[in-house]
C-alpha atoms as a PDB file:
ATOM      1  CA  UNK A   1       1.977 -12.654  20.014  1.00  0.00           C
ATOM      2  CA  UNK A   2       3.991 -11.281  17.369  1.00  0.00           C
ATOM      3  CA  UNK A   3       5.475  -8.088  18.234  1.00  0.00           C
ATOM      4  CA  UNK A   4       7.208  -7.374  15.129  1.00  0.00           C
ATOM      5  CA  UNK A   5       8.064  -8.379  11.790  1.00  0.00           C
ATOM      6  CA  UNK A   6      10.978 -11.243  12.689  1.00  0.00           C
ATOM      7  CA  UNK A   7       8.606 -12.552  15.313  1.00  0.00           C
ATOM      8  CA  UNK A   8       5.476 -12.879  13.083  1.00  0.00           C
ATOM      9  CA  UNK A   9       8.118 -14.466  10.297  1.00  0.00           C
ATOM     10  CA  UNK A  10       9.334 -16.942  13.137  1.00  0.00           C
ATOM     11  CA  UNK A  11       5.599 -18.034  14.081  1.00  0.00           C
ATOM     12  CA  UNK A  12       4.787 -18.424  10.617  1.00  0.00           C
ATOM     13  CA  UNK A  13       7.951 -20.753   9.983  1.00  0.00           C
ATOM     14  CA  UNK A  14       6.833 -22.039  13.193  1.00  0.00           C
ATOM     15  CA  UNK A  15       3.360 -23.121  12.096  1.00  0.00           C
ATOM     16  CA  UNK A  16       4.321 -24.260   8.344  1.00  0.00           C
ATOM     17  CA  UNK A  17       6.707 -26.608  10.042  1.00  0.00           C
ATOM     18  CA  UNK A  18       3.567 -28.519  11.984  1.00  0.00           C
ATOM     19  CA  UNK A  19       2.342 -31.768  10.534  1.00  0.00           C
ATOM     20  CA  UNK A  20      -1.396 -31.264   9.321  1.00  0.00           C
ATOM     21  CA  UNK A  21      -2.887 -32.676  12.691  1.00  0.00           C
ATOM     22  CA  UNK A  22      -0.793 -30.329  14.582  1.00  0.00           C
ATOM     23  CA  UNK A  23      -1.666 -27.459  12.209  1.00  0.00           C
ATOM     24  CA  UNK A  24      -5.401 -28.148  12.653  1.00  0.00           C
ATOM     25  CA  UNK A  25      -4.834 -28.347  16.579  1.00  0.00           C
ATOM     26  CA  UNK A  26      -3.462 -24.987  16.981  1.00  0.00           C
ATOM     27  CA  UNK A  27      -6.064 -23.307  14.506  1.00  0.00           C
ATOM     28  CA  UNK A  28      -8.989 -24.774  16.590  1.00  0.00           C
ATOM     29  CA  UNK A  29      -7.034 -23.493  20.134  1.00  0.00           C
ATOM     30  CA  UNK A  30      -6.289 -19.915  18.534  1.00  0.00           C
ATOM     31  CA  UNK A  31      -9.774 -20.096  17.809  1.00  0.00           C
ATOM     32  CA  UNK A  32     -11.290 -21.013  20.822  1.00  0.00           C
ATOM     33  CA  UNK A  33      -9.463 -18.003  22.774  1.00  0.00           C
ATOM     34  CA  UNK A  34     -10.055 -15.595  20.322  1.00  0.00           C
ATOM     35  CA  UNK A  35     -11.637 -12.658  22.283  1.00  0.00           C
ATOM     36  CA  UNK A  36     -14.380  -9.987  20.601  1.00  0.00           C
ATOM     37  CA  UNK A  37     -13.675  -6.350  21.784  1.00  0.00           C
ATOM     38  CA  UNK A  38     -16.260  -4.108  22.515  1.00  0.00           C
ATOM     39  CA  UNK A  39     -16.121  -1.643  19.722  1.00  0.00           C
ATOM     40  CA  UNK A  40     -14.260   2.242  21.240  1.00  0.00           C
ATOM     41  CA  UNK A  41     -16.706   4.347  22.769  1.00  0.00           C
ATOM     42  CA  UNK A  42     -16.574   6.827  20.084  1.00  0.00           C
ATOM     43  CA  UNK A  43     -17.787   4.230  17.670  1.00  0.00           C
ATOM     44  CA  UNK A  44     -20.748   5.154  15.507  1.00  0.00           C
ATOM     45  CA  UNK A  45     -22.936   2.670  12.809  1.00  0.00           C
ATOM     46  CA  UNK A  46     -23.111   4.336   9.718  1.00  0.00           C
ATOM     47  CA  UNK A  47     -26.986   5.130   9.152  1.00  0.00           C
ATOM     48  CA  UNK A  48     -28.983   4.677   5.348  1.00  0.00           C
ATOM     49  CA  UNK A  49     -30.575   7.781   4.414  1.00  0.00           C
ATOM     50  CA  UNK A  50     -32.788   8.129   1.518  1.00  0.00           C
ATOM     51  CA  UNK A  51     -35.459   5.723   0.443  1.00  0.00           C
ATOM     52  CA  UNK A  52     -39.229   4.796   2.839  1.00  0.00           C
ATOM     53  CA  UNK A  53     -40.031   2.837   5.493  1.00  0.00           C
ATOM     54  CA  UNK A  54     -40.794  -0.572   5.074  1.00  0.00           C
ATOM     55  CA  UNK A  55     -44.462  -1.427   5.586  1.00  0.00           C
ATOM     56  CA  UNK A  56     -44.385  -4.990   4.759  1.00  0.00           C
ATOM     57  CA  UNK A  57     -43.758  -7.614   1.893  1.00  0.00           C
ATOM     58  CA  UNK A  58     -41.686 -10.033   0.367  1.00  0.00           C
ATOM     59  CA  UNK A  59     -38.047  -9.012   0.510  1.00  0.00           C
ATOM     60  CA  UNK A  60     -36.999 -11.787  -1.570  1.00  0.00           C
ATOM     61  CA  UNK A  61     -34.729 -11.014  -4.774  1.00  0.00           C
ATOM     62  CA  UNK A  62     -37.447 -12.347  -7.248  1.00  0.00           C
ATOM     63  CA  UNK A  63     -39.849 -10.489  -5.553  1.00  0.00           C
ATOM     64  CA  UNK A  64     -38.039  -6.901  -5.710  1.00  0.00           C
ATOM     65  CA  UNK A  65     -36.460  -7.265  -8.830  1.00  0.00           C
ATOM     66  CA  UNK A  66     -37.922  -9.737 -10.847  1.00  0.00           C
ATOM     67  CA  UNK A  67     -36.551 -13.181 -12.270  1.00  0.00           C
ATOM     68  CA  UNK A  68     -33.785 -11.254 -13.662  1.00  0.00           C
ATOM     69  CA  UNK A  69     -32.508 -10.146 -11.071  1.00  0.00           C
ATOM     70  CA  UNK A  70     -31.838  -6.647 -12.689  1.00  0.00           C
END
């Protein structure tokens, strides 16, 4: 992990320095162990306002707005 600016500049020359099968290698591992966090508890969705409710229909763009899309 990069804990400052020379070490994130290091990994970086680090990883431009891999040949393109190496490159690929380490982008699939990072991904693989790449963790989701459960959002803080103080963490709030923002909520629409405005507008009704939804009773039922075609949502499709064509539908709402016509073949313009406008």
């Amino acid at each position: 992990m990069a804990r400052d600016a020379h070490d994130l500049h290091r990994l970086a020359q680090e990883l431009a320095a891999l040949t393109p099968e190496e490159h690929d290698r380490v982008l699939t591992e990072a991904a693989r162990r790449e963790v989701l966090r459960p959002p803080p508890s103080s963490f709030s969705p923002p909520v629409l306002s405005g507008g009704g409710v939804w009773v039922g229909g075609d949502l499709r763009r064509e539908s709402m707005y016509g073949d313009d899309g406008g």
